[in-house]
C-alpha atoms as a PDB file:
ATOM      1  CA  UNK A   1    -109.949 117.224  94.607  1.00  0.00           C
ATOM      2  CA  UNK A   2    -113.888 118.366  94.363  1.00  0.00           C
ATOM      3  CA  UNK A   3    -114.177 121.298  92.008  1.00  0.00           C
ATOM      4  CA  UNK A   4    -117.955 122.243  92.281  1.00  0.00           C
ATOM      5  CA  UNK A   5    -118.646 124.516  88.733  1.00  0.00           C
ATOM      6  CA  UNK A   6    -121.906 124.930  89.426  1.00  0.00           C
ATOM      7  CA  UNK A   7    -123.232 128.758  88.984  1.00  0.00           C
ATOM      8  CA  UNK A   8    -125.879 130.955  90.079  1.00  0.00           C
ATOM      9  CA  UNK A   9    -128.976 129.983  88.067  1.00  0.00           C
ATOM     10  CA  UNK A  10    -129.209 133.827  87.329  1.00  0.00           C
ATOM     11  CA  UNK A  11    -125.555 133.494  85.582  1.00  0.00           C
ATOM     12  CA  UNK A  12    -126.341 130.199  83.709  1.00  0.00           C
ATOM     13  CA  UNK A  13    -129.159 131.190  82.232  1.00  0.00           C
ATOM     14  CA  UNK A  14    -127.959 134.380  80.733  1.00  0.00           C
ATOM     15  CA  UNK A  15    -124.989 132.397  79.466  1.00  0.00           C
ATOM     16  CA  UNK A  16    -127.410 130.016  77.173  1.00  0.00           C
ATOM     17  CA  UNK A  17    -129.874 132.776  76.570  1.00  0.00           C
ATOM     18  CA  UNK A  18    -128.175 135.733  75.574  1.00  0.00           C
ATOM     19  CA  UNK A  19    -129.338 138.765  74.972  1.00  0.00           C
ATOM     20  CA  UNK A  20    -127.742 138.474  71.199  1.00  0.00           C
ATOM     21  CA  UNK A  21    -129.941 135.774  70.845  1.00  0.00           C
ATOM     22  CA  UNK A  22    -126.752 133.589  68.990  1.00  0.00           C
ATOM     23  CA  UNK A  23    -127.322 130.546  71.220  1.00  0.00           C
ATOM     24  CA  UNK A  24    -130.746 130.739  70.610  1.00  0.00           C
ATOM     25  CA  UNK A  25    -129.802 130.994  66.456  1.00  0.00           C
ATOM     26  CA  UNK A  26    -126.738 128.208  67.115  1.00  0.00           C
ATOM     27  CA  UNK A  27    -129.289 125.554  68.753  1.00  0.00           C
ATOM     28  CA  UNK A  28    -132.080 126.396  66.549  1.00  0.00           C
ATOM     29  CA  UNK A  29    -129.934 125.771  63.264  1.00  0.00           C
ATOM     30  CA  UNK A  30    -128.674 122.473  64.905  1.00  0.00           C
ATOM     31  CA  UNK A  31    -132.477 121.019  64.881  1.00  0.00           C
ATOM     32  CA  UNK A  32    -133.283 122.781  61.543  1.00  0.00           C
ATOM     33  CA  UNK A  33    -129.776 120.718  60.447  1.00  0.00           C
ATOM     34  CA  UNK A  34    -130.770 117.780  62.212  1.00  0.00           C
ATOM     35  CA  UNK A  35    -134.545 117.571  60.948  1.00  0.00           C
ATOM     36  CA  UNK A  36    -132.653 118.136  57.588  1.00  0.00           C
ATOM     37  CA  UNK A  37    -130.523 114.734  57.903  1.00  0.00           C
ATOM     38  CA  UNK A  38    -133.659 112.769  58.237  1.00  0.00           C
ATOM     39  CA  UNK A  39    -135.630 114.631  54.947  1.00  0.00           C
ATOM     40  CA  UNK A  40    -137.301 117.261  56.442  1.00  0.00           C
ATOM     41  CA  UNK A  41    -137.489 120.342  55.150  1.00  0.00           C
ATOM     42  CA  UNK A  42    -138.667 123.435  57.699  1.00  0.00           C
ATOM     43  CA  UNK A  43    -139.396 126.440  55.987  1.00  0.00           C
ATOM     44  CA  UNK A  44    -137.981 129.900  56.737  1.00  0.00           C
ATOM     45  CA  UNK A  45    -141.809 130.670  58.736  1.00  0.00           C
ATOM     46  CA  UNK A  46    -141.836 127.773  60.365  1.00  0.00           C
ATOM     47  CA  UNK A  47    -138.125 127.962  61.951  1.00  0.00           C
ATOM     48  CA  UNK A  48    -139.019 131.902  62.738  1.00  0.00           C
ATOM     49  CA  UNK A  49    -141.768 130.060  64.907  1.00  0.00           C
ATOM     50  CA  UNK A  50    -140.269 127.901  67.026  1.00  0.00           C
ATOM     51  CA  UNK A  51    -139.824 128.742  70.527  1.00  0.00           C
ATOM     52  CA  UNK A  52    -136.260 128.160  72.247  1.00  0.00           C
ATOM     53  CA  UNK A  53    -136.484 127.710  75.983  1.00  0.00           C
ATOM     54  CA  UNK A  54    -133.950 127.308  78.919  1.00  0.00           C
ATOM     55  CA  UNK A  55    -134.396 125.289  81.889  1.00  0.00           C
ATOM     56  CA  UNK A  56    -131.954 125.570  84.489  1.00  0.00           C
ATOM     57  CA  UNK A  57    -132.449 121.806  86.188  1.00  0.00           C
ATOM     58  CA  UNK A  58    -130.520 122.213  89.804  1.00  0.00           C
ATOM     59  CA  UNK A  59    -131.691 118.746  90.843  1.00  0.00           C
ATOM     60  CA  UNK A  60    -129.584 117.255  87.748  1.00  0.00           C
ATOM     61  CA  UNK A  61    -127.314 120.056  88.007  1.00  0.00           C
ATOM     62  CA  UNK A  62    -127.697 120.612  83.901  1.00  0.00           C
ATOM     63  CA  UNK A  63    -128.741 123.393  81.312  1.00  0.00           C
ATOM     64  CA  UNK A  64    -131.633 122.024  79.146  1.00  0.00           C
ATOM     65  CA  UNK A  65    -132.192 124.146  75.689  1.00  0.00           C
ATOM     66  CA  UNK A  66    -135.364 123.292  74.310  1.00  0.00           C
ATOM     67  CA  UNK A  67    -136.783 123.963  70.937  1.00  0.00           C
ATOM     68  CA  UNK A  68    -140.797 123.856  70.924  1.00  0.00           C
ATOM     69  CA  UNK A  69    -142.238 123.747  67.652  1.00  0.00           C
ATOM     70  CA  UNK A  70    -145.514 125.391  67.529  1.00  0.00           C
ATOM     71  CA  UNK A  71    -146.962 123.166  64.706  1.00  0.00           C
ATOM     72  CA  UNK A  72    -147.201 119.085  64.284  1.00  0.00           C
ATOM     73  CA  UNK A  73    -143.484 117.570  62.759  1.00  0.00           C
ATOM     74  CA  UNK A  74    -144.011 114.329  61.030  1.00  0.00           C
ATOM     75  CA  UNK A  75    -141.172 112.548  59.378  1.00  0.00           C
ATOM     76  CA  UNK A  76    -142.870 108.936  57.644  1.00  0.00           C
ATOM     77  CA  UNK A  77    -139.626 107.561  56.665  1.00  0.00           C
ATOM     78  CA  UNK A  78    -138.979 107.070  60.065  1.00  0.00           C
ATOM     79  CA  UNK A  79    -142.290 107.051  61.771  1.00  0.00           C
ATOM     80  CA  UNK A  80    -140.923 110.334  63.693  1.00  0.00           C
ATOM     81  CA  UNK A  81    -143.886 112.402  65.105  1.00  0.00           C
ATOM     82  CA  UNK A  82    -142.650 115.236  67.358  1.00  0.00           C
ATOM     83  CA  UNK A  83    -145.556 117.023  68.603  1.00  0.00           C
ATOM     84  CA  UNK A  84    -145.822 120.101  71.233  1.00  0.00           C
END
């Protein structure tokens, strides 16, 4: 049996960017949590600034949430430079 689940792009998007902005908060936290597991430390201004973007990919039929960070992140202990 093929079940195709697949939505409108119009109806995904909405679902992972509300207009409550909670996903946004829920996968911003998550990197602010995960960050925190390898010793860094984002202050309150800094995760205020980061940008949270959806992607609707229809050629790998998948949501993408994004967070964009609008400054340098460099963790040393693990020689982890994220960078926009």
């Amino acid at each position: 049996m093929d079940i195709d689940l697949w939505k409108e792009e119009e109806i995904l998007y909405k679902a992972y960017h509300d207009d409550e902005g909670i996903t946004e908060l829920f996968i911003k936290n998550g990197m602010r949590n995960a960050l925190s597991l390898l010793g860094y430390e984002a202050t309150e201004e800094e995760h205020n600034s980061w940008e949270y973007k959806v992607v609707i990919n229809k050629e790998l039929r998948r949501v993408e949430m994004w967070v964009i960070f609008c400054d340098d992140i460099t963790i040393e202990r693990y020689d982890v430079h994220l960078r926009y």
